[in-house]
Protein backbone atom coordinates (compact mmCIF):
# COMPACT_ATOMS: atom_id res chain seq x y z
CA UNK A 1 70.18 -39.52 13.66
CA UNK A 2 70.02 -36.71 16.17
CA UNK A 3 67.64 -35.20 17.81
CA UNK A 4 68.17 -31.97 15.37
CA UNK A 5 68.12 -34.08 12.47
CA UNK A 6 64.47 -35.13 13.45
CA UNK A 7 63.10 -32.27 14.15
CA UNK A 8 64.29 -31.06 10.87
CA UNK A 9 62.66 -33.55 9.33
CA UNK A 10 59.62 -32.38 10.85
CA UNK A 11 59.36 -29.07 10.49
CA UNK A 12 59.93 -30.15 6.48
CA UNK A 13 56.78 -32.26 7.07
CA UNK A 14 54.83 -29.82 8.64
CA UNK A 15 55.69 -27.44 6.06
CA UNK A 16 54.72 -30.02 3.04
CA UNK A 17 51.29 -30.16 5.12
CA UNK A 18 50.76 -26.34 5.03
CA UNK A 19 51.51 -26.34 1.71
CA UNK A 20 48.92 -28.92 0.88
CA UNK A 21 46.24 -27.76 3.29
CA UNK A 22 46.71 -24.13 1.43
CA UNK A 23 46.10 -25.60 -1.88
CA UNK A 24 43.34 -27.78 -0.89
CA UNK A 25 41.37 -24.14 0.43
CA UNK A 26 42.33 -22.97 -2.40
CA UNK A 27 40.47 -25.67 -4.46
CA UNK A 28 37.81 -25.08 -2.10
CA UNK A 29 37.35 -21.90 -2.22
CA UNK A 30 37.07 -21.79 -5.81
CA UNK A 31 34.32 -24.44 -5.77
CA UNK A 32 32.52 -22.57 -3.62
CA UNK A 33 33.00 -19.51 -5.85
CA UNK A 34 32.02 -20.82 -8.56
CA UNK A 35 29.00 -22.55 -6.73
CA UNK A 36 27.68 -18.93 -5.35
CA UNK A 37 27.79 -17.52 -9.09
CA UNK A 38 25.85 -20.63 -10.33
CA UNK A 39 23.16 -20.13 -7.54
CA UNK A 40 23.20 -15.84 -8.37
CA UNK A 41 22.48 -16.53 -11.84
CA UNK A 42 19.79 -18.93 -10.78
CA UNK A 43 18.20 -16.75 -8.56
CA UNK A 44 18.61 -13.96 -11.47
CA UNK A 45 16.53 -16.62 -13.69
CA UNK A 46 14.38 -17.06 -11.03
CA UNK A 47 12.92 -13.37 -10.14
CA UNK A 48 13.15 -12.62 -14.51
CA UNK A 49 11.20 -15.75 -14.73
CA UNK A 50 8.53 -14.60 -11.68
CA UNK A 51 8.39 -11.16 -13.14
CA UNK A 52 7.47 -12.48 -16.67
CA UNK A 53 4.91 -14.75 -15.05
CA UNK A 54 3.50 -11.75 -13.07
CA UNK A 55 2.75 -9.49 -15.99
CA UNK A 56 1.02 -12.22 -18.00
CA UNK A 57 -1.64 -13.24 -15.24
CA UNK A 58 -2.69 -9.91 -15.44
CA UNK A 59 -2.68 -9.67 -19.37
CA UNK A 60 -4.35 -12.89 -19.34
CA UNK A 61 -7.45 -11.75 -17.31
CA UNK A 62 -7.65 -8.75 -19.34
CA UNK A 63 -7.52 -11.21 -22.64
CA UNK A 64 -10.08 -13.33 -21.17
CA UNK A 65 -12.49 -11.23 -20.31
CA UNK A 66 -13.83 -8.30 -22.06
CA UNK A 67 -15.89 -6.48 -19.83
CA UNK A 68 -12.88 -6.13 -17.91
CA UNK A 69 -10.99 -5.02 -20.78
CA UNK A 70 -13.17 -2.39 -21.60
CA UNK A 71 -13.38 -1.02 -17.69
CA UNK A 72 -9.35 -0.82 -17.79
CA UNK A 73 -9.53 0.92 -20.65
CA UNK A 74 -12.35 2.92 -19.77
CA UNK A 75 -10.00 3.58 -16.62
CA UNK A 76 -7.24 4.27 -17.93
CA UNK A 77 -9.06 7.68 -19.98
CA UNK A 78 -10.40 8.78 -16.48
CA UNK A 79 -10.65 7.38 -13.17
CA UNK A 80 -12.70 9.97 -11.87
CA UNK A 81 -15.73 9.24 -13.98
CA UNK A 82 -15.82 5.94 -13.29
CA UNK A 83 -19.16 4.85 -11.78
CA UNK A 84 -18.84 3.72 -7.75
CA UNK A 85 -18.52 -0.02 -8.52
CA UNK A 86 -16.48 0.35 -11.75
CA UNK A 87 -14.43 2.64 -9.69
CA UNK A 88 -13.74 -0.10 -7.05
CA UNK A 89 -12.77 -2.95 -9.33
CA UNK A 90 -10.41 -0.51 -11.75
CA UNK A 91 -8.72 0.46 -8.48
CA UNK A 92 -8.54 -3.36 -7.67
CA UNK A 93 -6.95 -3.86 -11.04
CA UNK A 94 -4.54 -1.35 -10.39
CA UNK A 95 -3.73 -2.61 -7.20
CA UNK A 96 -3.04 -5.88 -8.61
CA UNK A 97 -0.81 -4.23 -10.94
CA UNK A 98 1.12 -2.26 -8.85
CA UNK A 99 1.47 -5.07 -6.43
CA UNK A 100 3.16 -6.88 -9.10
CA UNK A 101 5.67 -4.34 -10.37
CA UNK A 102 6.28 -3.83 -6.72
CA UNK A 103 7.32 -7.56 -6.80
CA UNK A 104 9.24 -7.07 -10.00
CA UNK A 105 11.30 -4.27 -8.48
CA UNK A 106 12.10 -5.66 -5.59
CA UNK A 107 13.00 -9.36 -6.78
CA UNK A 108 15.20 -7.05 -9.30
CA UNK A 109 16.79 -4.61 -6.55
CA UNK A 110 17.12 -7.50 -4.49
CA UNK A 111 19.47 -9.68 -6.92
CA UNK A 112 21.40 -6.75 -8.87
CA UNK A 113 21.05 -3.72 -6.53
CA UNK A 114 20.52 -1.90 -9.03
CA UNK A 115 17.14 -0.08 -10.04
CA UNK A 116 18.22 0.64 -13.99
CA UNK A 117 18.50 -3.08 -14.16
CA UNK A 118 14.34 -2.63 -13.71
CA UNK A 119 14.32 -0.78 -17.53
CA UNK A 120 11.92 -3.33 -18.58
CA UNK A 121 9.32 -2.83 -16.00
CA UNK A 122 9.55 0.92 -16.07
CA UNK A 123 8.46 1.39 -19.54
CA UNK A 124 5.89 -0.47 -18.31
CA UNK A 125 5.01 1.25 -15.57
CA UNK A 126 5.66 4.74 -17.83
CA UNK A 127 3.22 3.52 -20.06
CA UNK A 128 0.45 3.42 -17.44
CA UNK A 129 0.95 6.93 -16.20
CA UNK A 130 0.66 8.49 -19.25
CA UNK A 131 -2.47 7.96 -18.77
CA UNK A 132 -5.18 10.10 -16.87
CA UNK A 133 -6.87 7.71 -15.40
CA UNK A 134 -3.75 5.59 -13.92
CA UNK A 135 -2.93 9.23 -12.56
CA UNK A 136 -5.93 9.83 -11.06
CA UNK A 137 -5.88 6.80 -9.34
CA UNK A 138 -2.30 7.36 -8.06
CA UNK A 139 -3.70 10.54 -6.47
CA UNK A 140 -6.85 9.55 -4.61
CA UNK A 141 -5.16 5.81 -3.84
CA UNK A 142 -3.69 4.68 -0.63
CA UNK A 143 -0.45 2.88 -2.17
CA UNK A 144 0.79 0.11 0.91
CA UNK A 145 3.90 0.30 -1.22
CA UNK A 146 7.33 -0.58 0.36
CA UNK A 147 9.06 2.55 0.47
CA UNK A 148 11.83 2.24 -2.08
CA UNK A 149 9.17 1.19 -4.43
CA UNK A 150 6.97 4.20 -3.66
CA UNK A 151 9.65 6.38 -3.96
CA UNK A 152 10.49 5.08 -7.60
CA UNK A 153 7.22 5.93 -8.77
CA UNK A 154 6.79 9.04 -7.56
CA UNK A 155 10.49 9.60 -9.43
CA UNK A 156 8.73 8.17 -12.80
CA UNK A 157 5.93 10.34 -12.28
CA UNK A 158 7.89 13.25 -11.62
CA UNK A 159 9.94 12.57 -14.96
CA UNK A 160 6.43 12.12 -16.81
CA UNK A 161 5.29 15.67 -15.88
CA UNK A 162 8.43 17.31 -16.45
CA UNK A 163 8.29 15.82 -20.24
């Protein structure tokens, strides 16, 4: 054989390996794909399961203990004429609260991007500022509220008044 006849030969070789390298990626790649939507969902699980666990530590301490069931609902009819220490622990509730729709949202905007994705949580949140009290609160409170979060409420309040 000749010297052309081998490197023939060769470059047929080298082009089988290409080949075969290129469909090995391409195996690869899809794993990998398919890994990154596995771990996405997962992670979706995750914050739905964090958010659901949020909301009931906070309706738990309200089912467990009546005194404070009657201050948030006290609260919720008027802030303003709450007395100085009932005043304090409604806004602490509400706090608490907040905090954890602010955790909500975020987990939520943080998987999908997407703030309608958050429907769940904003009835929620609607259903508290229908309310006077919740209101009141929102006015004389100093919300330490990421700003995309603050700026969604403010949007929900502003589409309470208007209806």
């Amino acid at each position: 054989m000749s010297i052309q006849d081998w490197g023939a030969i060769g470059e047929i070789i080298g082009a089988i390996a290409v080949v075969a390298s290129l469909v090995y990626l391409a195996a690869q790649i899809r794993q990998n794909t398919q890994q990154i939507v596995h771990s996405v969902e997962s992670n979706r699980l995750a914050a739905f399961e964090r958010n659901i666990a949020a909301g009931n530590r906070i309706r738990e301490l309200i089912i467990l203990n009546p005194e404070l069931a009657d201050l948030f609902m006290r609260g919720l009819k008027s802030y303003a004429e709450l007395k100085p220490t009932d005043d304090l622990r409604f806004a602490m509730l509400m706090r608490n609260m907040f905090s954890e729709m602010q955790g909500a949202f975020i987990r939520q905007m943080s998987v999908n991007y997407d703030a309608t994705a958050y429907a769940g949580n904003t009835q929620i949140l609607d259903s508290l500022l229908k309310n006077t009290g919740v209101r009141e609160w929102l006015e004389f409170g100093d919300a330490d509220w990421r700003p995309e979060f603050a700026e969604f409420v403010r949007e929900r309040l502003a589409a309470f008044r208007e209806s």
